[in-house]
Structure formats: C-alpha cells, structure tokens
N, C-alpha and C. Protein backbone atom coordinates (compact mmCIF):
# COMPACT_ATOMS: atom_id res chain seq x y z
N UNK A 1 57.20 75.52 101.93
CA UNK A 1 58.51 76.14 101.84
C UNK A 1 58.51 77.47 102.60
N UNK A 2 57.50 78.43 102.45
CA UNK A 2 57.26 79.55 103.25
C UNK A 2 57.18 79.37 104.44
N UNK A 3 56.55 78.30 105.07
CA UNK A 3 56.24 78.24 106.24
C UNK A 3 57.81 77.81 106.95
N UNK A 4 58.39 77.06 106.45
CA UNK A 4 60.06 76.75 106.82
C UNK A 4 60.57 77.72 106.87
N UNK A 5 60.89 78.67 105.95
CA UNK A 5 61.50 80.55 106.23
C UNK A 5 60.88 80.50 107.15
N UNK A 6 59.43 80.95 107.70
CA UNK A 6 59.31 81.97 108.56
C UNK A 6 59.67 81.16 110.36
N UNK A 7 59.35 79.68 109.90
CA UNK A 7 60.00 79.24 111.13
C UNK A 7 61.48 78.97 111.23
N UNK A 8 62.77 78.79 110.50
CA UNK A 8 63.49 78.53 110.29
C UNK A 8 64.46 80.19 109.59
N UNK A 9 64.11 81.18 109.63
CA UNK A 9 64.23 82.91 109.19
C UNK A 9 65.94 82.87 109.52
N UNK A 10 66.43 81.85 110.67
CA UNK A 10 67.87 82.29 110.74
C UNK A 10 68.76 81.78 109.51
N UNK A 11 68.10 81.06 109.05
CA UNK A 11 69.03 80.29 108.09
C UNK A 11 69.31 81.15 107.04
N UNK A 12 67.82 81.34 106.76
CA UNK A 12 67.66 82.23 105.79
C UNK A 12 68.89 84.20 105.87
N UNK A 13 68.80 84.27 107.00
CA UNK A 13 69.53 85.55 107.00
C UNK A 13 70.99 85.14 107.23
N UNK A 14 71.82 83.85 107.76
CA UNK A 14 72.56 83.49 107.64
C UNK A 14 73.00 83.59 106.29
N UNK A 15 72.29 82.69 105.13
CA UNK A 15 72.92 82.66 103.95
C UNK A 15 73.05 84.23 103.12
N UNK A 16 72.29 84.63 103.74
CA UNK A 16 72.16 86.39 102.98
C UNK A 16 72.95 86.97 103.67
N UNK A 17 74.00 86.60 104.82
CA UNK A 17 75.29 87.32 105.22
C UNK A 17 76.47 86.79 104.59
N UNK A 18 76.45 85.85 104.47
CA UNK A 18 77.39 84.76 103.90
C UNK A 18 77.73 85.14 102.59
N UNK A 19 76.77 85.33 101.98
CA UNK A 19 76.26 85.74 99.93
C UNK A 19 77.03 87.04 100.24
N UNK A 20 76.84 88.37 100.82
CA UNK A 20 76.83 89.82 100.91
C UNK A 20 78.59 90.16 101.25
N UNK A 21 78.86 88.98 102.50
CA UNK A 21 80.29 89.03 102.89
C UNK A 21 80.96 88.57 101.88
N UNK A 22 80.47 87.31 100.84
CA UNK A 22 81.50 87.31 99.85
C UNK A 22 81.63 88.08 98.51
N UNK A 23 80.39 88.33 98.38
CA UNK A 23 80.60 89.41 97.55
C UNK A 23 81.20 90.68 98.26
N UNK A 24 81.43 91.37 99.23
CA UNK A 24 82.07 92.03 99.70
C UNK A 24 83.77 91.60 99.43
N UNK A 25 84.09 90.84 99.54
CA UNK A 25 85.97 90.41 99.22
C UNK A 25 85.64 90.22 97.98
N UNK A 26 85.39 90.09 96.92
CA UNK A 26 85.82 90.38 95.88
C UNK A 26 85.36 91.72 95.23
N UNK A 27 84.37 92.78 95.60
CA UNK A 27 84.43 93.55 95.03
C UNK A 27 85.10 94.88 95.99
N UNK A 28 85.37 94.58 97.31
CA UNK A 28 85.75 95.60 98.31
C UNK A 28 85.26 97.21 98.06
N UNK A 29 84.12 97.11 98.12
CA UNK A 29 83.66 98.71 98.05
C UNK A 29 82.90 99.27 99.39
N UNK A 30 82.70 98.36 99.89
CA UNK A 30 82.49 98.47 101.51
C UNK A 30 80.66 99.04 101.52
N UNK A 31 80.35 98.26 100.31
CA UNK A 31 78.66 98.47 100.35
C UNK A 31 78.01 97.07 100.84
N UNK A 32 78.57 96.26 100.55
CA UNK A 32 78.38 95.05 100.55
C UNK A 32 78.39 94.05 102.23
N UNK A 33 79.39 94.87 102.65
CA UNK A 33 79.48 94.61 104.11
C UNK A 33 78.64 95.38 104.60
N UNK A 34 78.08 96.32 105.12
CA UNK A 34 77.34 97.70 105.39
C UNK A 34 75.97 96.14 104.88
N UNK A 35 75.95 95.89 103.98
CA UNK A 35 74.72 95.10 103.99
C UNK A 35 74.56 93.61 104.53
N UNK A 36 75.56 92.87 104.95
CA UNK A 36 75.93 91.83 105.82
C UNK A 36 75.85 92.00 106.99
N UNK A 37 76.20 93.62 107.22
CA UNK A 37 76.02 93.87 108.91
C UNK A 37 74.10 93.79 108.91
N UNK A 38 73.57 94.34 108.12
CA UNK A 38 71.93 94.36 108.29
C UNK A 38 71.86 92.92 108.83
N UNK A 39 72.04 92.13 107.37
CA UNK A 39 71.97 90.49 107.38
C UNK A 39 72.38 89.64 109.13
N UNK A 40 73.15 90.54 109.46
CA UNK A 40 73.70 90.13 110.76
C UNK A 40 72.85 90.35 112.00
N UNK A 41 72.54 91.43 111.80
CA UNK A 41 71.49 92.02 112.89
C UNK A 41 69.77 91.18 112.76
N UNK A 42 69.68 91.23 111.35
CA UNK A 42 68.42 90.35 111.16
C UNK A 42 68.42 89.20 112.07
N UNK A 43 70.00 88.70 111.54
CA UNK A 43 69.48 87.31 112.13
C UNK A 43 69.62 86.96 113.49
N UNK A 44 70.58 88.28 114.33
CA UNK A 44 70.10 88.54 115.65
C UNK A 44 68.31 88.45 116.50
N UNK A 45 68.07 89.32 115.48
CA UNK A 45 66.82 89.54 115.62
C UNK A 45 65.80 88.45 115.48
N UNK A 46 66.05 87.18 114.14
CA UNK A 46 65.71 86.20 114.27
C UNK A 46 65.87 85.14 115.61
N UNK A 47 66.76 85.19 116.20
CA UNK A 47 67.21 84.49 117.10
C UNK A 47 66.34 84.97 118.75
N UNK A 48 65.79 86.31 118.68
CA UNK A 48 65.51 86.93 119.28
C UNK A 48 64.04 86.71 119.41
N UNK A 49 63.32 85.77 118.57
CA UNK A 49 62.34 85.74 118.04
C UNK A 49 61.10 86.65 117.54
N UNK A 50 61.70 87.39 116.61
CA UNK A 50 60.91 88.87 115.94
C UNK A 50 60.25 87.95 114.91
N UNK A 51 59.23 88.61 114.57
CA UNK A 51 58.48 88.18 113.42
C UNK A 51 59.26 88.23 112.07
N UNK A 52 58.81 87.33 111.24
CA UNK A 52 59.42 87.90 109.95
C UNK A 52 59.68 89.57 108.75
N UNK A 53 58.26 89.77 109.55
CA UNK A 53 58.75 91.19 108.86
C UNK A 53 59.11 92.08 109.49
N UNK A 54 59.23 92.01 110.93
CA UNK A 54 59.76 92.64 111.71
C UNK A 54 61.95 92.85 111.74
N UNK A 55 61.70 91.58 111.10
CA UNK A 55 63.63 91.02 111.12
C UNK A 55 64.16 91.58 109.62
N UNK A 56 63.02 91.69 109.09
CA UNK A 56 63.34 92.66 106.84
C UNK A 56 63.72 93.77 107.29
N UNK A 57 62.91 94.85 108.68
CA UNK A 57 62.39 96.10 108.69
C UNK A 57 64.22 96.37 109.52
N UNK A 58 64.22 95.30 110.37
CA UNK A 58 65.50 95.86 111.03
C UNK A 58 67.38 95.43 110.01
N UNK A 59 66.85 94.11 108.96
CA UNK A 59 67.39 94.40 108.06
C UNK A 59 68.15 95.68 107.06
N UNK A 60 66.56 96.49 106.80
CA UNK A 60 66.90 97.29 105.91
C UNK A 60 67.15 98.56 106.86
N UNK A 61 66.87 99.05 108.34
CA UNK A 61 67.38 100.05 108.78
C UNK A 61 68.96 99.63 109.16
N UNK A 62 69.35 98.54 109.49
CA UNK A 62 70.53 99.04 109.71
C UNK A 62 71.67 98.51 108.69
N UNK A 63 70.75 98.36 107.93
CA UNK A 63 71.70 98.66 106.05
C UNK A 63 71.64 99.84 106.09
N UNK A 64 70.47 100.24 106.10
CA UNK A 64 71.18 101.81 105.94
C UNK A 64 71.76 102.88 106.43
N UNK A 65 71.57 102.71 107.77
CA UNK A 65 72.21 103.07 108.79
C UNK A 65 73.51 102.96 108.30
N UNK A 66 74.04 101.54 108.15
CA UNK A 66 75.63 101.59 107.95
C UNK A 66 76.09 102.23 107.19
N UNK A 67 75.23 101.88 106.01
CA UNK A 67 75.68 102.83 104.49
C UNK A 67 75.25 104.16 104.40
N UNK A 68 75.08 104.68 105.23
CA UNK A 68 74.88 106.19 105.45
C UNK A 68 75.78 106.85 106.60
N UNK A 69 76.17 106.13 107.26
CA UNK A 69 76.89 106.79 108.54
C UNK A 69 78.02 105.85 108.71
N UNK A 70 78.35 104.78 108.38
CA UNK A 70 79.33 104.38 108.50
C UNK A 70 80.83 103.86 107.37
N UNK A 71 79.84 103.61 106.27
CA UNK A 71 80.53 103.52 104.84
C UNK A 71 81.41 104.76 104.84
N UNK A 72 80.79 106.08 104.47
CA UNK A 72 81.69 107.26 104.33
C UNK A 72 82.71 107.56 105.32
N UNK A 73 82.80 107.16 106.75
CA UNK A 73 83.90 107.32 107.62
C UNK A 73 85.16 106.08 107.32
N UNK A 74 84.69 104.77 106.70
CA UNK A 74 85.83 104.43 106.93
C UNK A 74 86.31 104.36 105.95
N UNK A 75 86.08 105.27 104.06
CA UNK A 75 85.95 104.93 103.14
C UNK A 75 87.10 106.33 103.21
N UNK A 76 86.96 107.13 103.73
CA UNK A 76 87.84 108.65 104.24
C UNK A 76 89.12 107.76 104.53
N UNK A 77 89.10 106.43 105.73
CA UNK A 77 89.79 106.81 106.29
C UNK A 77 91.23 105.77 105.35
N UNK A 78 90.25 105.47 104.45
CA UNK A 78 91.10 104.19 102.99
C UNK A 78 91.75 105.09 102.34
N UNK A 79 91.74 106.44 101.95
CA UNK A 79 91.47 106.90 101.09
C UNK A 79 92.20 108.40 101.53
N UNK A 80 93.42 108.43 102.41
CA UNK A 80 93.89 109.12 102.85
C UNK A 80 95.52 109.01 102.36
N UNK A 81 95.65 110.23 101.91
CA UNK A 81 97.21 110.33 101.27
C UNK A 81 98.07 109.33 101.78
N UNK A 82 99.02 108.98 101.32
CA UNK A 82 100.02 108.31 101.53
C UNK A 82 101.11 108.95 102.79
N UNK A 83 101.19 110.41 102.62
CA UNK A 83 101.46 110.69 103.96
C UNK A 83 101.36 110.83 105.51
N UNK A 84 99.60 110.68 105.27
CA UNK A 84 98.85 110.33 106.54
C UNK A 84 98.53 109.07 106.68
N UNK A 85 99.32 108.28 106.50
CA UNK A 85 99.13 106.36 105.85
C UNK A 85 100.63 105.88 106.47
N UNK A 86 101.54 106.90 106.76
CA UNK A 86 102.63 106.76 107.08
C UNK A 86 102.41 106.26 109.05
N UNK A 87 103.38 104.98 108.58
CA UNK A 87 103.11 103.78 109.94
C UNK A 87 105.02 103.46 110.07
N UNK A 88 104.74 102.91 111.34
CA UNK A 88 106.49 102.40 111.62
C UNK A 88 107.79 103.41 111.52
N UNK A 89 108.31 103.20 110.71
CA UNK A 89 109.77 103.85 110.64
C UNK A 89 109.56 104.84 109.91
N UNK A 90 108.20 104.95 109.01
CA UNK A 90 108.15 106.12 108.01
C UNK A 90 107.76 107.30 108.57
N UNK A 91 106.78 107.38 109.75
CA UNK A 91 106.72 108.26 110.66
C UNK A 91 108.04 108.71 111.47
N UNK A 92 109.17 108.21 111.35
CA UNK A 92 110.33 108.75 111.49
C UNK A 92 111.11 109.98 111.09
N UNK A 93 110.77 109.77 109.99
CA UNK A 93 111.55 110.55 108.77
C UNK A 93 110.58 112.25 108.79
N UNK A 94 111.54 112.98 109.09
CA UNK A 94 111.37 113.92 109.55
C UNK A 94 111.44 114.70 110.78
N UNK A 95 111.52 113.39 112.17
CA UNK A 95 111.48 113.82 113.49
C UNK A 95 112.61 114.33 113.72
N UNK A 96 113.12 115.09 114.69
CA UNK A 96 114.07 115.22 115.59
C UNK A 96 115.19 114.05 116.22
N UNK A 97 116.35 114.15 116.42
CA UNK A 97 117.06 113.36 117.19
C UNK A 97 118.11 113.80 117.86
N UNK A 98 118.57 112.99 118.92
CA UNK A 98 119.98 113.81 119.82
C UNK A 98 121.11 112.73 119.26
N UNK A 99 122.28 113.21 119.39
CA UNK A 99 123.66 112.14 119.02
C UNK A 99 123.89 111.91 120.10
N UNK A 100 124.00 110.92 120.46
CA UNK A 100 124.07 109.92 122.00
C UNK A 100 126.06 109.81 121.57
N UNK A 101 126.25 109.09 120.52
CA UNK A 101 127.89 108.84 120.32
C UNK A 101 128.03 109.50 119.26
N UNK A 102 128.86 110.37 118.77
CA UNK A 102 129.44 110.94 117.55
C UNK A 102 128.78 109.62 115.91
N UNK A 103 128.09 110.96 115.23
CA UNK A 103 127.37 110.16 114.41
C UNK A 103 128.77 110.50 112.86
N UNK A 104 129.25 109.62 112.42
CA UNK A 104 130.36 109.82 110.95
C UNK A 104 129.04 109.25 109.79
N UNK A 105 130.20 109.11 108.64
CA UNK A 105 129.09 108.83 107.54
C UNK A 105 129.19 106.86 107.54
N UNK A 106 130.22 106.77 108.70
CA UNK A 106 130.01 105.22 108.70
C UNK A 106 128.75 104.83 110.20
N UNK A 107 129.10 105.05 110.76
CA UNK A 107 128.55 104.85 112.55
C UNK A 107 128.39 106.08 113.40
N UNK A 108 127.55 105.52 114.31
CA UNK A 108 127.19 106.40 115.64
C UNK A 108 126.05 106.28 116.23
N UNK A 109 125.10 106.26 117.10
CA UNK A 109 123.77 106.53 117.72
C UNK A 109 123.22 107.32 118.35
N UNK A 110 121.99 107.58 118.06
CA UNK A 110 120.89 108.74 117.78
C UNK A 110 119.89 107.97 118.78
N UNK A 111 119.75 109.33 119.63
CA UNK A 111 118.19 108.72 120.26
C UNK A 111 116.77 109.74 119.38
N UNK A 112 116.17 108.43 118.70
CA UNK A 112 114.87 109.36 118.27
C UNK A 112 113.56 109.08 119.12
N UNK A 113 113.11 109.91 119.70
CA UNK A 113 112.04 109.37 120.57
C UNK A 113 112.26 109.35 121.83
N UNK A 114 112.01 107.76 122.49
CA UNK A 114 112.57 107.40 123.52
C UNK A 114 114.12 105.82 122.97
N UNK A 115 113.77 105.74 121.41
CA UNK A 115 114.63 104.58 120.84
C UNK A 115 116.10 104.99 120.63
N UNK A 116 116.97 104.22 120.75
CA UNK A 116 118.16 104.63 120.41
C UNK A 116 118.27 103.95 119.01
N UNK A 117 119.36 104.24 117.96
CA UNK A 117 119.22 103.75 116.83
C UNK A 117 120.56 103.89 115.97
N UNK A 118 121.37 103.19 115.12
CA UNK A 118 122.42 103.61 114.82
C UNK A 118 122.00 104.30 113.87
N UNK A 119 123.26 105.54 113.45
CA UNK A 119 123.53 106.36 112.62
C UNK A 119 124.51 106.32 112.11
N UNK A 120 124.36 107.25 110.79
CA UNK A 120 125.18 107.88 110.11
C UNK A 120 124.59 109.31 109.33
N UNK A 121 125.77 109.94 108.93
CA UNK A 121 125.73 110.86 107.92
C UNK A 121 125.65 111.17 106.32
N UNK A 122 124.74 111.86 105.95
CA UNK A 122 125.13 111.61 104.29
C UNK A 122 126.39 112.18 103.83
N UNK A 123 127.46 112.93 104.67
CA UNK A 123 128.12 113.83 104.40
C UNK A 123 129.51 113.15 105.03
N UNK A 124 130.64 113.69 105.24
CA UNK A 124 131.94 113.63 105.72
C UNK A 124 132.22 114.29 107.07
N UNK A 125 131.11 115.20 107.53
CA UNK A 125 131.52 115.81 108.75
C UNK A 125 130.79 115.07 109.63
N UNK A 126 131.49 114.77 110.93
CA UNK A 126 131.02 113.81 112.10
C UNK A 126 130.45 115.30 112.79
N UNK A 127 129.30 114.20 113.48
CA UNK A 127 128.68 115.07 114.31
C UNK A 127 128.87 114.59 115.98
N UNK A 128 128.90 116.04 116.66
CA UNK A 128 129.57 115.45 117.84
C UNK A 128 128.25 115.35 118.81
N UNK A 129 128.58 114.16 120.10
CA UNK A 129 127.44 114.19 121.10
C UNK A 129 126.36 114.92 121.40
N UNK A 130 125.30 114.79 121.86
CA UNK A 130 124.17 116.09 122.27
C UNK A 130 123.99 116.88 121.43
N UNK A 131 124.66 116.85 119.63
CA UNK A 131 123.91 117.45 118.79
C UNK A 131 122.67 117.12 118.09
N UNK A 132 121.70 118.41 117.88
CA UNK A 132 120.45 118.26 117.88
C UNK A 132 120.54 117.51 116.31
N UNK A 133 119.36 116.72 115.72
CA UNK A 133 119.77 116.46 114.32
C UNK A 133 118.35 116.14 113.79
N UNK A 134 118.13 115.84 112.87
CA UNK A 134 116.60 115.71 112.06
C UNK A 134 116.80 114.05 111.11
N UNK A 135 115.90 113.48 111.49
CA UNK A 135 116.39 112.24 110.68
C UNK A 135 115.41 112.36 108.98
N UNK A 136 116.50 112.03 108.07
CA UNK A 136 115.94 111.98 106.55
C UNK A 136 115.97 111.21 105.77
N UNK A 137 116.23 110.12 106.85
CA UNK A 137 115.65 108.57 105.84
C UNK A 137 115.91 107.49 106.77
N UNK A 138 115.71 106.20 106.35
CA UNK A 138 115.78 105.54 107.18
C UNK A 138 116.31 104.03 106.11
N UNK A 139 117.40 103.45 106.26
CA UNK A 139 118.18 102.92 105.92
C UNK A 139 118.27 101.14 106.91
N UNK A 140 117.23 100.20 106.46
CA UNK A 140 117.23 99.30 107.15
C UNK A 140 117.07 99.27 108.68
N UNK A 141 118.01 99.27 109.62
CA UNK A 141 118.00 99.79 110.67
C UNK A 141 119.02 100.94 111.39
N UNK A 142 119.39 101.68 110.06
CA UNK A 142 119.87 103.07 110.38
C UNK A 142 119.20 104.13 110.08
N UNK A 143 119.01 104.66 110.92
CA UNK A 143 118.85 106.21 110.76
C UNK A 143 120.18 107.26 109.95
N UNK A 144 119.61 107.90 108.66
CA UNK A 144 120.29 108.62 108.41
C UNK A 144 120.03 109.78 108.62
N UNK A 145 120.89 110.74 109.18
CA UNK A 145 120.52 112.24 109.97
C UNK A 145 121.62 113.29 109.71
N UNK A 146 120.95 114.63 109.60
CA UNK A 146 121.87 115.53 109.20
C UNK A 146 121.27 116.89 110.42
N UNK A 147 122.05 117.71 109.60
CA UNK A 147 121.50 118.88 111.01
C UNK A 147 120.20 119.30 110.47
N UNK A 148 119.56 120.13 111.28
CA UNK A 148 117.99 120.66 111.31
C UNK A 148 118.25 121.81 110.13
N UNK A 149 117.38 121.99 109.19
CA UNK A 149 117.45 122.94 108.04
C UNK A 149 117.87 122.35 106.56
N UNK A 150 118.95 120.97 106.98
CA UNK A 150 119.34 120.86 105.94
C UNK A 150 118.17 119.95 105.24
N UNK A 151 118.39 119.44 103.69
CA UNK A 151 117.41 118.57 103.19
C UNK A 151 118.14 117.81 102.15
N UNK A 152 117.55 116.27 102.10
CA UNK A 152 118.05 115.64 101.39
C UNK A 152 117.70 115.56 99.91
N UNK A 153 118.77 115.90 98.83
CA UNK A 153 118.82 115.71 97.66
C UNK A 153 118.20 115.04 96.61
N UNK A 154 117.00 115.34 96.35
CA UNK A 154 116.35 114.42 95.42
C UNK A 154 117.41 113.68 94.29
N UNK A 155 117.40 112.22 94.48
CA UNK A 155 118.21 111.09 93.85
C UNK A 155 119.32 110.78 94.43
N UNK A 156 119.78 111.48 95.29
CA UNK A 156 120.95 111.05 96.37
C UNK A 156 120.39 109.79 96.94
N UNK A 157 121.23 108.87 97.15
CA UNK A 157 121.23 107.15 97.54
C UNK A 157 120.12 107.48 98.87
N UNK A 158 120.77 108.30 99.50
CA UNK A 158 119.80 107.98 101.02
C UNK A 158 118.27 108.90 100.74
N UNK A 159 118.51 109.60 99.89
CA UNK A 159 117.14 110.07 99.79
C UNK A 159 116.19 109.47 99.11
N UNK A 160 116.70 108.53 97.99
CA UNK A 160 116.34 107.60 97.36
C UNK A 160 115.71 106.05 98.17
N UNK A 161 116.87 105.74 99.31
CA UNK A 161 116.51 104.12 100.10
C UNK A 161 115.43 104.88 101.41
N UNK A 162 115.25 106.37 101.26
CA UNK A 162 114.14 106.62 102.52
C UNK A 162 113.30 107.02 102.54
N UNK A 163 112.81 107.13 100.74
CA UNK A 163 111.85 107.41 100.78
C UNK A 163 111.63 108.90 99.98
C-alpha cells in the first residue's frame, strides 16, 4: 500500500485537495483553501517527479505561506465596511451631476459621470439646464438629485428607496 502512495503520490494529494476544498465551502474561513493551495502545489510537485518527502515539505511551506501572507489580505478585503463594498449605482449616491434637460419632481436628465440618466427632484422646484446637482439616491433607474449642500431626510421615501 505504501509503495502505491509513493509511486502513485498524485492521487494521494489530489484527494487531500478535494477533502480541504470541500471543507473550505462549507466552513468558508479561508484556512482551508490556503491549505488546498499547498495540496495543489504538492501535487504539482508530484507530477514533477519530487520525492515523497520532498512534495509534504513543499506541501507544508506553501500552506503556510498562504496562511500567513495571503489569508489576512483577502480576509481585510471580506471584511470591509459596507461603504467601501459599495459597487454599481451605490457608488453613485453622493457624486456630482449636470442637468442636461430641466430636472421637476416628475422628469428630466442628469449627466453623472460620462452616463446620462433620468431625473427628478425630491422637492417642487425644477431645476434649470447646466445646473450643478449632487445625486441622493437612486430610484430604479432614476437618479434622484437636489442641489450641492442640501441632504436627504432621514425616512423621506427617496432617502429611504436609496439607501
């Protein structure tokens, strides 16, 4: 049976990536992968034809390798406020915009960016062309925008649907 491992070593580090990766999805702590990548490299190394204890030794360095230098960077990068997590339209909310057509509290369009986008107002006063404006929520595919300074009302509808 020993003699099959040491001639047959890929199999063997195969199933010990296989074992490590699934225990990795169900417990997601990102130790488990960090030790599949070893398992991975071993069996590089098997393939490479390293001795058997030569393929443990590069096993366990670049287990630890991972789990020393690479676990903690991407475990930061899980593990980062919800504001720096902000993707798509939510990175919106807050930018700058110009009024391309007079923005009312029904219609109008806003270029944010390089995107154009329809608007409206939370308010009753239309805003006229080439005014500067700040967008403060984002409403399906409207932008809702008011002037720069102002801020939206904690529990007001649009401050509420933007977040």
């Amino acid at each position: 049976m020993f003699d099959w491992l040491v001639q047959n070593g890929w199999a063997l580090w195969l199933v010990v990536f296989l074992l490590l990766a699934g225990i990795e999805m169900l417990t997601l702590s990102l130790f488990f992968i960090m030790m599949s990548a070893g398992a991975l490299a071993a069996l590089a190394s098997s393939f490479l034809g390293a001795q058997l204890w030569l393929q443990i030794v590069v096993f366990c360095v670049v287990a630890l390798a991972a789990i020393v230098f690479i676990r903690p960077i991407a475990l930061s990068h899980l593990r980062k406020d919800p504001d720096e997590r902000s993707t798509n339209v939510d990175r919106l909310i807050g930018h700058s915009a110009v009024v391309i057509e007079p923005v009312t509290a029904h219609t109008g369009l806003v270029k944010i960016g390089g995107d154009t986008w329809t608007a409206r107002t939370r308010g009753a006063a239309a805003l006229p062309a080439g005014q500067a404006v700040v967008v403060g929520a984002i409403e399906g595919a409207t932008a809702v925008v008011d002037l720069p300074g102002t801020s939206f009302a904690p529990g007001s509808p649009s401050a509420a649907a933007g977040h």
